[in-house]
Protein backbone atom coordinates (compact mmCIF):
# COMPACT_ATOMS: atom_id res chain seq x y z
CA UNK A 1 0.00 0.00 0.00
CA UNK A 2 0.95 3.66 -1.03
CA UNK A 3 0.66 5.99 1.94
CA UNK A 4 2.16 9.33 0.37
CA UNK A 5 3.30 11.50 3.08
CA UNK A 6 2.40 15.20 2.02
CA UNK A 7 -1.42 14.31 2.90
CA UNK A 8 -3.56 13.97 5.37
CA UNK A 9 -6.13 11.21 6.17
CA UNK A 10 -9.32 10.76 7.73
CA UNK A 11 -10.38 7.46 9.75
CA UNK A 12 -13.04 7.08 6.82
CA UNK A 13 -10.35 6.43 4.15
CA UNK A 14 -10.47 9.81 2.85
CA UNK A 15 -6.97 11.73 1.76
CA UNK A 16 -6.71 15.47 1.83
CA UNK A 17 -4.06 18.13 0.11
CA UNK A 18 -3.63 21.37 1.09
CA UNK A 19 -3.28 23.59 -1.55
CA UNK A 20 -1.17 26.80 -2.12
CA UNK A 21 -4.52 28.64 -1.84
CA UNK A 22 -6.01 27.24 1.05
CA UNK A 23 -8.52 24.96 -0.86
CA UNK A 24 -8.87 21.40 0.19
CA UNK A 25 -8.27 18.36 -2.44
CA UNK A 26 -9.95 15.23 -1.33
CA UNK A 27 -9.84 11.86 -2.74
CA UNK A 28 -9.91 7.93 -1.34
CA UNK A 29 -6.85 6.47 -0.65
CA UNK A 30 -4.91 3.07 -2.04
CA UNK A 31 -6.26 1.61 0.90
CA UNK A 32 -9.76 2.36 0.18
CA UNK A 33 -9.50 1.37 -3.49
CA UNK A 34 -7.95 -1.74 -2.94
CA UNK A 35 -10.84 -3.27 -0.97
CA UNK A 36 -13.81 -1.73 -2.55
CA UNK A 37 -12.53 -3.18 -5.75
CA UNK A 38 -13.14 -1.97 -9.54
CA UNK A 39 -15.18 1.22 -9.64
CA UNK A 40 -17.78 1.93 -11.78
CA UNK A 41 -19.22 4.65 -10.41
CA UNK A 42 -17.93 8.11 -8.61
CA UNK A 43 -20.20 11.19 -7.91
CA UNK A 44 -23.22 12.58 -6.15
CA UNK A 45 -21.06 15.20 -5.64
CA UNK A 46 -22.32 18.72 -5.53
CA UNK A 47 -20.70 21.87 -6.15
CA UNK A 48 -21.30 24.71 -4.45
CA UNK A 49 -23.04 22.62 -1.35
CA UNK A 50 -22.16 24.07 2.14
CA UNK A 51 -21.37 20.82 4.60
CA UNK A 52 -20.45 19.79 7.76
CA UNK A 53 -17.37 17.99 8.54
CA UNK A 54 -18.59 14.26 8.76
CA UNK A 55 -21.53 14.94 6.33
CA UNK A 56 -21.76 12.52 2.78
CA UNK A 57 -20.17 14.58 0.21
CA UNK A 58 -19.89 12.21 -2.26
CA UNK A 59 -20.37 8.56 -3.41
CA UNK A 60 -18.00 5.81 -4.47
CA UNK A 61 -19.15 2.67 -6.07
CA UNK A 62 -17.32 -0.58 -7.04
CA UNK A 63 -18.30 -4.08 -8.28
CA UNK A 64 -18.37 -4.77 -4.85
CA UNK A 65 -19.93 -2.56 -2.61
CA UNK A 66 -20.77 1.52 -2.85
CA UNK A 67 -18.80 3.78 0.13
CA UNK A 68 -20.10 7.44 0.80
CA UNK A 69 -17.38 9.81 1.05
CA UNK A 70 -17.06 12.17 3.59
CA UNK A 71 -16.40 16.08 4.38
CA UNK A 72 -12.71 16.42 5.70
CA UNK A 73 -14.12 19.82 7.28
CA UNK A 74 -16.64 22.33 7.74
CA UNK A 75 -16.39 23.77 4.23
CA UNK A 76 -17.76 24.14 0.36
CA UNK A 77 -17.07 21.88 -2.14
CA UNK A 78 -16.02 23.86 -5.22
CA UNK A 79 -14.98 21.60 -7.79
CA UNK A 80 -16.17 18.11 -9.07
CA UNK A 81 -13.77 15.94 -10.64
CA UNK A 82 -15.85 15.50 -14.16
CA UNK A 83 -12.98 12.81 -15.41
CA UNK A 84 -14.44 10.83 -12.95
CA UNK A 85 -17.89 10.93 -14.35
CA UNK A 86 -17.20 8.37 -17.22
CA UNK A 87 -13.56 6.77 -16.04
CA UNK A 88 -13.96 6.10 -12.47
CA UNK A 89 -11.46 2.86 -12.76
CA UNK A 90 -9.05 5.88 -12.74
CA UNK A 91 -9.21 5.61 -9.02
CA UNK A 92 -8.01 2.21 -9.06
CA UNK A 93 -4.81 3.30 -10.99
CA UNK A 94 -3.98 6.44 -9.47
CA UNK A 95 -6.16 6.77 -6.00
CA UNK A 96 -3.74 9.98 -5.28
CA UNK A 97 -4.21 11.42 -8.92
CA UNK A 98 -7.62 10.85 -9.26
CA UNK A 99 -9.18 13.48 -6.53
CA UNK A 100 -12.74 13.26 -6.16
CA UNK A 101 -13.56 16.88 -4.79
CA UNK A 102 -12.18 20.30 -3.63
CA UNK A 103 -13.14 22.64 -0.88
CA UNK A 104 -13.17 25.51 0.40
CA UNK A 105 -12.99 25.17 4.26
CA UNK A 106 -15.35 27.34 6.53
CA UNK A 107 -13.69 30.37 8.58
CA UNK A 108 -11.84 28.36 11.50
CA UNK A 109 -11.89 25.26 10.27
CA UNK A 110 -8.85 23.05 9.80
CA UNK A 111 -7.55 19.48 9.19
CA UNK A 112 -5.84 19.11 12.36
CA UNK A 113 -7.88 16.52 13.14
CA UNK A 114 -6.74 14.25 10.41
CA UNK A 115 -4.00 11.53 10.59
CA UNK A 116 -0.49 11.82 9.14
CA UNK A 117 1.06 9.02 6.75
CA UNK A 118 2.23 7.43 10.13
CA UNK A 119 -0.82 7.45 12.00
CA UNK A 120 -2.81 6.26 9.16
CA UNK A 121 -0.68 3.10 8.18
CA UNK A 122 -0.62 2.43 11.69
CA UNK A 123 -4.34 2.70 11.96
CA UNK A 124 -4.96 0.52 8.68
CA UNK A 125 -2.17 -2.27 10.15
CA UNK A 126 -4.38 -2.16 13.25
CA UNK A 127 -7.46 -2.99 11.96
């Protein structure tokens, strides 16, 4: 498994990037990928929607099962990765390429809640 370390993670499988600008890039990580399987779907996702750190801001679907994806922080998702729409096996080959959604977080709000590289290998190896 591919654990990058210049992004964050959320218990959920989520990965997050800072940007330059302050904007949040979300995606699912290897780990996720690998045991949801081949994806067929990504989306739900809607730009411009206001949520809640926690809240469903997306959906993943594989041959296997479908996973909701979930707001890293209090924030607004501006962007929609549209690529997605009609090659979401581009997960599969590039889970860290292939974000799902960006965001702009909410006054105050931050990722400090969110594992490190470390903490989330650990946390995976753990079960």
């Amino acid at each position: 498994m591919n654990f990058p370390t210049d992004l964050k993670y959320a218990e959920s499988h989520e990965w997050v990037r800072t940007e330059a600008d302050g904007t949040l890039t979300v995606g699912i990580s290897d780990v996720a990928q690998d045991m949801l399987g081949d994806m067929v779907f990504c989306g739900d996702v809607k730009v411009g929607e206001l949520l809640s750190k926690g809240e469903t801001a997306g959906v993943v679907e594989s041959v296997k099962a479908a996973s909701d994806v979930y707001m890293p922080v209090d924030g607004e998702i501006t962007a929609f990765n549209a690529e997605l729409d009609t090659n979401p096996e581009k997960i599969n080959g590039d889970p860290y390429g292939a974000w799902i959604f960006k965001v702009k977080p909410a006054a105050g709000a931050t990722i400090a809640g969110l594992m490190d590289a470390a903490a989330y290998e650990a946390s995976v190896k753990a079960g």
